[in-house]
N, C-alpha and C. Protein backbone atom coordinates (compact mmCIF):
# COMPACT_ATOMS: atom_id res chain seq x y z
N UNK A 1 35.74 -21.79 4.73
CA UNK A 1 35.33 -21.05 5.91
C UNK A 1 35.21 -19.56 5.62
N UNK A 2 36.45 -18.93 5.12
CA UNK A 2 36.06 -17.26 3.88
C UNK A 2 34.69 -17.37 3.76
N UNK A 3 34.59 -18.07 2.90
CA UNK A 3 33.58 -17.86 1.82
C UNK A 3 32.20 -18.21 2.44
N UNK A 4 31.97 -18.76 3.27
CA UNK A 4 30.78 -18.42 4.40
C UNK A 4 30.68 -17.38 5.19
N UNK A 5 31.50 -16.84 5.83
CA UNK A 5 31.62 -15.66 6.50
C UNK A 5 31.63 -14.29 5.41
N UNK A 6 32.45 -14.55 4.79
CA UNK A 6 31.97 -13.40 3.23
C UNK A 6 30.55 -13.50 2.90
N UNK A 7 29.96 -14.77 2.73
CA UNK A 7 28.31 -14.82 2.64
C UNK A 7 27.37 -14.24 3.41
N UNK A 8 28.27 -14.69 5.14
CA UNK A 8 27.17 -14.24 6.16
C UNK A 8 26.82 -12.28 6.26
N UNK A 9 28.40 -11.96 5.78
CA UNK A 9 28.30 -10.73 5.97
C UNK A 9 27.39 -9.84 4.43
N UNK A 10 27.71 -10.62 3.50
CA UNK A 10 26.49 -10.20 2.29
C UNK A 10 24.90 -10.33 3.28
N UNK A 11 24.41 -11.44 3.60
CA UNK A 11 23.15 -11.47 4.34
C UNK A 11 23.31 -10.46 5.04
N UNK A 12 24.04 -10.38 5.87
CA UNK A 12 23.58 -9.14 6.81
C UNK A 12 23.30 -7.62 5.85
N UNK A 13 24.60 -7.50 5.33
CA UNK A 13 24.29 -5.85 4.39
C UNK A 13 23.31 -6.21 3.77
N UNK A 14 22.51 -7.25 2.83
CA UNK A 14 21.14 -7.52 1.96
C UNK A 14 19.99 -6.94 3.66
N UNK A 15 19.63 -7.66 4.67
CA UNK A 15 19.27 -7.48 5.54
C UNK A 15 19.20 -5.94 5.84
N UNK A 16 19.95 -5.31 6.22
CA UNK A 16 20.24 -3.64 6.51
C UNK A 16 19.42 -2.91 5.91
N UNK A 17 19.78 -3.39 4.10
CA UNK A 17 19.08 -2.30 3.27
C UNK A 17 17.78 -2.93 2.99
N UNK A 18 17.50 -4.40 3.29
CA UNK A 18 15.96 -4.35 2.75
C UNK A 18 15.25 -3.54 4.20
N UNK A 19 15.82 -3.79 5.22
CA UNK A 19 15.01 -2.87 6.36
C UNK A 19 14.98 -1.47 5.94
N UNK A 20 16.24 -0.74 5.73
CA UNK A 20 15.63 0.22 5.29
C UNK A 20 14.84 0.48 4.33
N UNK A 21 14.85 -0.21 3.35
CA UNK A 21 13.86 0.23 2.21
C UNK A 21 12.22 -0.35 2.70
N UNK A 22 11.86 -0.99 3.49
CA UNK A 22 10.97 -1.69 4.63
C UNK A 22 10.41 -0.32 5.25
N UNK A 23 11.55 0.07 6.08
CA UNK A 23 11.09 1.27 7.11
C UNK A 23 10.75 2.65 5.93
N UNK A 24 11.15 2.65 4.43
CA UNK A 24 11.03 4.22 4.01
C UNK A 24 9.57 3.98 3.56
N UNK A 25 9.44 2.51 2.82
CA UNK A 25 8.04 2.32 2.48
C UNK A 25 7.25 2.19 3.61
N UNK A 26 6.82 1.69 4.52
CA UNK A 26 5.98 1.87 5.57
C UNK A 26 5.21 3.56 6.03
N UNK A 27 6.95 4.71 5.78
CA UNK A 27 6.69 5.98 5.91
C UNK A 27 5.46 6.76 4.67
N UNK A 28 6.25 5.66 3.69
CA UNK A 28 5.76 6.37 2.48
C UNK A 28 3.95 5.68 2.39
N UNK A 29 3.44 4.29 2.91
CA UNK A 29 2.45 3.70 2.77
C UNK A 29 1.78 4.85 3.76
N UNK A 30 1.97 4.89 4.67
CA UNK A 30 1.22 5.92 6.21
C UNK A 30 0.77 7.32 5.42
N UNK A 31 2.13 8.37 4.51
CA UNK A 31 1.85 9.37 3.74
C UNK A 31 0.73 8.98 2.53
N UNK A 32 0.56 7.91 1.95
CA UNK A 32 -0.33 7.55 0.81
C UNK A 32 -1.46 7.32 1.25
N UNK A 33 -1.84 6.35 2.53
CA UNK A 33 -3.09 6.49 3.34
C UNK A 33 -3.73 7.58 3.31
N UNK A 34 -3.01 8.42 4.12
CA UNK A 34 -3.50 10.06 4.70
C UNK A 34 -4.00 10.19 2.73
N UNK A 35 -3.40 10.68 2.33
CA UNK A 35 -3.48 11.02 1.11
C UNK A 35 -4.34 10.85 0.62
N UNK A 36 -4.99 9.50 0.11
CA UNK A 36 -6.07 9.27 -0.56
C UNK A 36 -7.27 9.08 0.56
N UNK A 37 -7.18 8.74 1.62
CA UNK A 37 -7.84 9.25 2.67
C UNK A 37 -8.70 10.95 2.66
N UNK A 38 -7.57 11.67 2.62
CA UNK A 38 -7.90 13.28 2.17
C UNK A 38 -8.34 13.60 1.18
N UNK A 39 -8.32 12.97 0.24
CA UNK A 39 -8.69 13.52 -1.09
C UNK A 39 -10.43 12.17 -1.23
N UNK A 40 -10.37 11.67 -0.68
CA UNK A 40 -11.43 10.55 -0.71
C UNK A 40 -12.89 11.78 -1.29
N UNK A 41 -13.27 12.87 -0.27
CA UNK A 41 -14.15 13.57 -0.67
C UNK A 41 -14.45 14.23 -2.04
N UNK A 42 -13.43 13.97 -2.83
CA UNK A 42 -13.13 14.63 -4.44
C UNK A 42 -13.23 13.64 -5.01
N UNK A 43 -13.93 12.00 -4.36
CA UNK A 43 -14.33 11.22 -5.41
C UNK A 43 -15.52 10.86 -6.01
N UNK A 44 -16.18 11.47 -5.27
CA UNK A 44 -17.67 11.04 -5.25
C UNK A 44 -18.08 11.61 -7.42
N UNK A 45 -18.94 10.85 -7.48
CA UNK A 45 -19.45 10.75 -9.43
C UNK A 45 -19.77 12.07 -9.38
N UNK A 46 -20.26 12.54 -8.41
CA UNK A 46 -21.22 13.87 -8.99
C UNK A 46 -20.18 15.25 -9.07
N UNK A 47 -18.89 15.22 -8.75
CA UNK A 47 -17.83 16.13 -8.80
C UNK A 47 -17.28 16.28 -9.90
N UNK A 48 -16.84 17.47 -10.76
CA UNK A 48 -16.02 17.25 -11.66
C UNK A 48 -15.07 16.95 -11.83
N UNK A 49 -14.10 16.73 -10.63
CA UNK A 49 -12.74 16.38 -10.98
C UNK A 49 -12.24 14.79 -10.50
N UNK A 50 -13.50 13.92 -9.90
CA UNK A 50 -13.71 13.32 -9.10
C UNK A 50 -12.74 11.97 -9.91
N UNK A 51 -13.06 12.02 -11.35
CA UNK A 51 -12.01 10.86 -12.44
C UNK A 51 -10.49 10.96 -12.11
N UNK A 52 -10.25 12.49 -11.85
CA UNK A 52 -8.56 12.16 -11.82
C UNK A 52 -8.25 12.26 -10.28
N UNK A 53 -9.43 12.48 -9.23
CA UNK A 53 -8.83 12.05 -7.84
C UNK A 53 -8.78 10.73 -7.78
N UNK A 54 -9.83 9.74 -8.87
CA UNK A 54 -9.45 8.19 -8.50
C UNK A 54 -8.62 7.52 -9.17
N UNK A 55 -7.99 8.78 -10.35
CA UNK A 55 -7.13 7.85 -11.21
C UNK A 55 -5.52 7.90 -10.06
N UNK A 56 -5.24 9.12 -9.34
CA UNK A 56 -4.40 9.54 -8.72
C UNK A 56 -4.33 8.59 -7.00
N UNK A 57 -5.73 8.10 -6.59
CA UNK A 57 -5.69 7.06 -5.98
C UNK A 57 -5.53 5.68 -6.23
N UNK A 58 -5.57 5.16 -7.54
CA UNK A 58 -5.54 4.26 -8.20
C UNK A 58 -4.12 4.01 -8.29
N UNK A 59 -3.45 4.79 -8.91
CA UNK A 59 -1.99 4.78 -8.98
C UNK A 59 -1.30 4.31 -7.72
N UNK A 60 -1.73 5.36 -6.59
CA UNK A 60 -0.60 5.30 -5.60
C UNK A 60 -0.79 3.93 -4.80
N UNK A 61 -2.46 3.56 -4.85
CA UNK A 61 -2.62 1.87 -4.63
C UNK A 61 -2.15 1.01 -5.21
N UNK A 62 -2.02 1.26 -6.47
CA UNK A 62 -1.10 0.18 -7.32
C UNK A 62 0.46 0.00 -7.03
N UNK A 63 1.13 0.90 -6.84
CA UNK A 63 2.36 1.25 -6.38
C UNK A 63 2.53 0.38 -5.37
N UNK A 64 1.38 0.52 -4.37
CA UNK A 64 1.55 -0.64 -3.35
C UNK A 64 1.74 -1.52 -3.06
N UNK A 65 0.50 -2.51 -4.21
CA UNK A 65 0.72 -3.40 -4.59
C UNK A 65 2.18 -4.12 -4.94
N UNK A 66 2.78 -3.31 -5.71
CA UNK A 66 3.94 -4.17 -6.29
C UNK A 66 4.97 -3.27 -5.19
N UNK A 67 4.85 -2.95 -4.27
CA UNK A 67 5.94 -3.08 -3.40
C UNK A 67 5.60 -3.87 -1.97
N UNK A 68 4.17 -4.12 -1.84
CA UNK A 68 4.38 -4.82 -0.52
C UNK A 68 4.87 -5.69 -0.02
N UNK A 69 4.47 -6.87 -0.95
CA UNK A 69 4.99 -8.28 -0.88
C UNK A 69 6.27 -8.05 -1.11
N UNK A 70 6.93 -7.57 -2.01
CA UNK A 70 8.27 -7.19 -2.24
C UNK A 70 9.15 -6.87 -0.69
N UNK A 71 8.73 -6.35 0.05
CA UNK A 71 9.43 -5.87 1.61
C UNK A 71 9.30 -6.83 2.42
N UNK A 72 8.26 -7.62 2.18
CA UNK A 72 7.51 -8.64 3.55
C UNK A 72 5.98 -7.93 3.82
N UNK A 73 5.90 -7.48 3.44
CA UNK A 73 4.37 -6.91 3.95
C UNK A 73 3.41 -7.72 3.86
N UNK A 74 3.10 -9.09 3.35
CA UNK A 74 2.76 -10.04 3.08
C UNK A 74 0.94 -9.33 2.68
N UNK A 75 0.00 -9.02 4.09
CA UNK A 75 -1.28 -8.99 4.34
C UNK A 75 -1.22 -7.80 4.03
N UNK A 76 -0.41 -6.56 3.95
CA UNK A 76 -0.84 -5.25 3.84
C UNK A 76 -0.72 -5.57 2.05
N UNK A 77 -0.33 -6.31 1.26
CA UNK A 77 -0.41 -6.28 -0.03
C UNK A 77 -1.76 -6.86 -0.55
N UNK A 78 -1.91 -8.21 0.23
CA UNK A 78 -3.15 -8.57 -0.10
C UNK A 78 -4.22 -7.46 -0.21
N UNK A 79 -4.34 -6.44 1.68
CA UNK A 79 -5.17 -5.12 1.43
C UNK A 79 -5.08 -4.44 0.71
N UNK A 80 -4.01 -4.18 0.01
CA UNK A 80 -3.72 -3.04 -1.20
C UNK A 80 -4.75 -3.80 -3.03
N UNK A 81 -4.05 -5.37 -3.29
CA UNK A 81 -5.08 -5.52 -4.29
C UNK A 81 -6.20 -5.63 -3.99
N UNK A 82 -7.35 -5.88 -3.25
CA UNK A 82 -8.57 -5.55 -2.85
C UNK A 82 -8.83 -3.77 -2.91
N UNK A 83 -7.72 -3.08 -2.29
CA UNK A 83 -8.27 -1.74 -2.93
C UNK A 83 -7.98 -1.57 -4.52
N UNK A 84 -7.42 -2.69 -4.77
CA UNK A 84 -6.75 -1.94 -6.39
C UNK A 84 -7.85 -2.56 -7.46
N UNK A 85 -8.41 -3.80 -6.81
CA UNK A 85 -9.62 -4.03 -7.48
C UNK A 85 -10.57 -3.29 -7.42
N UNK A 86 -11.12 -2.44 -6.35
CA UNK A 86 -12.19 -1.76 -6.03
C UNK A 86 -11.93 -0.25 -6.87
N UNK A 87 -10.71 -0.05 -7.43
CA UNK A 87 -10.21 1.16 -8.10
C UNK A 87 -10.00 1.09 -9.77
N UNK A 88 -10.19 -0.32 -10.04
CA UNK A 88 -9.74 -0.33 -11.51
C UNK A 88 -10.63 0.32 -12.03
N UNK A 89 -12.01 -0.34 -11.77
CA UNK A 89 -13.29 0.31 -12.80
C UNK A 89 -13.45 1.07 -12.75
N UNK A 90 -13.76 2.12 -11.74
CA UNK A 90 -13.73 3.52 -12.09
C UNK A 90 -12.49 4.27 -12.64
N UNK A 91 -11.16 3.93 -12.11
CA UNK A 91 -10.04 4.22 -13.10
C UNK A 91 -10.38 3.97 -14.16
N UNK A 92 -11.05 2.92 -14.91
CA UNK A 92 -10.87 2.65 -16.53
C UNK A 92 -11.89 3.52 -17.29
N UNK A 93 -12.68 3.53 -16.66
CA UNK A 93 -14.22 4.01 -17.03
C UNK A 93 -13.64 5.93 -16.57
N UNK A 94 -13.20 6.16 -16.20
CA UNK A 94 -12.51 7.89 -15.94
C UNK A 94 -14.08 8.21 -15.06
N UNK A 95 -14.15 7.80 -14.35
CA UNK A 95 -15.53 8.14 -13.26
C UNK A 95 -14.91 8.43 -12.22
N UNK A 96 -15.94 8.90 -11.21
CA UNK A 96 -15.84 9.16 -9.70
C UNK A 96 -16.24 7.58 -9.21
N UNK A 97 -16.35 7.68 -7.79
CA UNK A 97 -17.15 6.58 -7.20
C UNK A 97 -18.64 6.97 -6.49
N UNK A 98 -19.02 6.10 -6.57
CA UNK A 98 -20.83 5.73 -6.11
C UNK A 98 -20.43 5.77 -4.80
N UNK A 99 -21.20 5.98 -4.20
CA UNK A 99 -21.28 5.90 -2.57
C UNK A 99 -20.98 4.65 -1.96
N UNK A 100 -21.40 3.42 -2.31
CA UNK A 100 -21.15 2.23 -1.93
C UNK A 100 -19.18 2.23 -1.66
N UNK A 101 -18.53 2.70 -3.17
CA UNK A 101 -17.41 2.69 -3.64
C UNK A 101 -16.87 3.35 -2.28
N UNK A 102 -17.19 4.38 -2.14
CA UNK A 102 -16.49 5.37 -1.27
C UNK A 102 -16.31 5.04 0.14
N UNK A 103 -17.34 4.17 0.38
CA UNK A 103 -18.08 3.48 1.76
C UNK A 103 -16.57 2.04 1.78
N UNK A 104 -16.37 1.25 0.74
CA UNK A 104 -15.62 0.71 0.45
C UNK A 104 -14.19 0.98 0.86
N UNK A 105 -13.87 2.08 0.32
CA UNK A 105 -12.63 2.81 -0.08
C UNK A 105 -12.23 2.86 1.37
N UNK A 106 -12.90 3.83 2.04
CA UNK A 106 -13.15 4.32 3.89
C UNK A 106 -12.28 2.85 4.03
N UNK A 107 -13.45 1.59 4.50
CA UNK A 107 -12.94 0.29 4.95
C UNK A 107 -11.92 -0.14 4.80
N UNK A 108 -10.98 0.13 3.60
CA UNK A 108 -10.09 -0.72 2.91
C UNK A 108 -8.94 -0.08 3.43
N UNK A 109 -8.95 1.16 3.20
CA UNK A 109 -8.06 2.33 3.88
C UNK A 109 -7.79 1.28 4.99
N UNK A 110 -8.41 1.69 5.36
CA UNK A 110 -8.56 0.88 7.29
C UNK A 110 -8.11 -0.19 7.20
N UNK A 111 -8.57 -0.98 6.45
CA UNK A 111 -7.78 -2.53 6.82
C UNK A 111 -6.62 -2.38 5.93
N UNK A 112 -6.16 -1.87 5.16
CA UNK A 112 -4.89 -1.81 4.70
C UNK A 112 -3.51 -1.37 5.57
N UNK A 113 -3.85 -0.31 6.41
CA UNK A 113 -2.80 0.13 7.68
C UNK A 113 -3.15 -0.80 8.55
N UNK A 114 -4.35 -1.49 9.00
CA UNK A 114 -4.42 -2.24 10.37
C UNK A 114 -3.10 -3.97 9.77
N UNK A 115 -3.59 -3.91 8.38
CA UNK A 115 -2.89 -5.06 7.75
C UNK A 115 -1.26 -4.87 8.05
N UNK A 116 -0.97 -3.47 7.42
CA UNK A 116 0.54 -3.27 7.66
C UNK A 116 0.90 -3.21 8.68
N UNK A 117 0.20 -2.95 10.11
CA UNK A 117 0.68 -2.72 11.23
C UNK A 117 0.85 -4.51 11.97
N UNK A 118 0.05 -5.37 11.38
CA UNK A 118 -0.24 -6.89 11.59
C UNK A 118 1.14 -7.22 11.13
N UNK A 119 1.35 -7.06 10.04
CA UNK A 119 2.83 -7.49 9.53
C UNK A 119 4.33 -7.05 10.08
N UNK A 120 3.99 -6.08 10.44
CA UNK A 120 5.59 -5.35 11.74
C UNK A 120 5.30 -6.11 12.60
N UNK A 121 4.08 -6.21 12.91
CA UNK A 121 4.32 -6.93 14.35
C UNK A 121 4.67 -8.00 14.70
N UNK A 122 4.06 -9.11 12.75
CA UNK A 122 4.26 -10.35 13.11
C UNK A 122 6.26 -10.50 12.69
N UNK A 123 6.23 -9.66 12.46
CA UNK A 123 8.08 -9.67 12.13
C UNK A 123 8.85 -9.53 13.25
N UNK A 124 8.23 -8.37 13.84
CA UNK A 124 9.02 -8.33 15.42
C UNK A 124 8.93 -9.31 16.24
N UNK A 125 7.99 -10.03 16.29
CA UNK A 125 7.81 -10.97 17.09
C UNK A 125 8.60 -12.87 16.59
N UNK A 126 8.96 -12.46 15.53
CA UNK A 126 9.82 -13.33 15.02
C UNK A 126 10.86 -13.29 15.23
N UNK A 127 11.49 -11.94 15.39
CA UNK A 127 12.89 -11.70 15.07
C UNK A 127 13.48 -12.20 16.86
């Protein structure tokens, strides 16, 4: 009987801190949006610096990737590799993006927060 109640109370403290680490990434996904959101105009091919605004968006999408699913984010991760696919090639290739790309980028943005906001909700509504 201990040793279940010693368990239950491990679940709960595991519980606590994955929320918080849940709630800092969510802060930190919203700051990375804005971010490559803002800098989106410094990607276009015909800019000179336009390779390391997408290598610097590339990154912080990837980052995503391997933390979404990790929290529960389930659909906001899926949105993150769809942007991380749409970011490799020009990451590899040290380019800007084509207009299509950028047109892309815009969308994905978008469904990547509408995704994360799908996933709080479908949690709250569980809990």
């Amino acid at each position: 009987m201990a040793s279940s109640q010693a368990q239950s109370a491990q679940d709960a403290e595991f519980a606590r801190r994955l929320a918080r680490i849940r709630a800092r990434f969510i802060t930190k996904l919203d700051d990375t949006i804005r971010s490559i959101d803002g800098t989106a105009k410094s990607m276009p091919c015909a800019l000179t610096d336009s390779a390391a605004a997408v290598a610097r968006a590339y990154r912080q999408i990837h980052d995503v990737c391997g933390i979404a699913s990790t929290v529960g984010l389930t659909e906001a991760g899926l949105s993150a590799r769809a942007l991380d696919s749409l970011l490799i090639d020009p990451f590899r290739a040290q380019r800007g993006l084509t207009d299509d790309e950028l047109a892309q980028l815009k969308d994905g943005l978008t469904a990547l927060w509408t995704a994360a906001l799908a996933d709080i909700s479908y949690e709250t509504v569980q809990e």
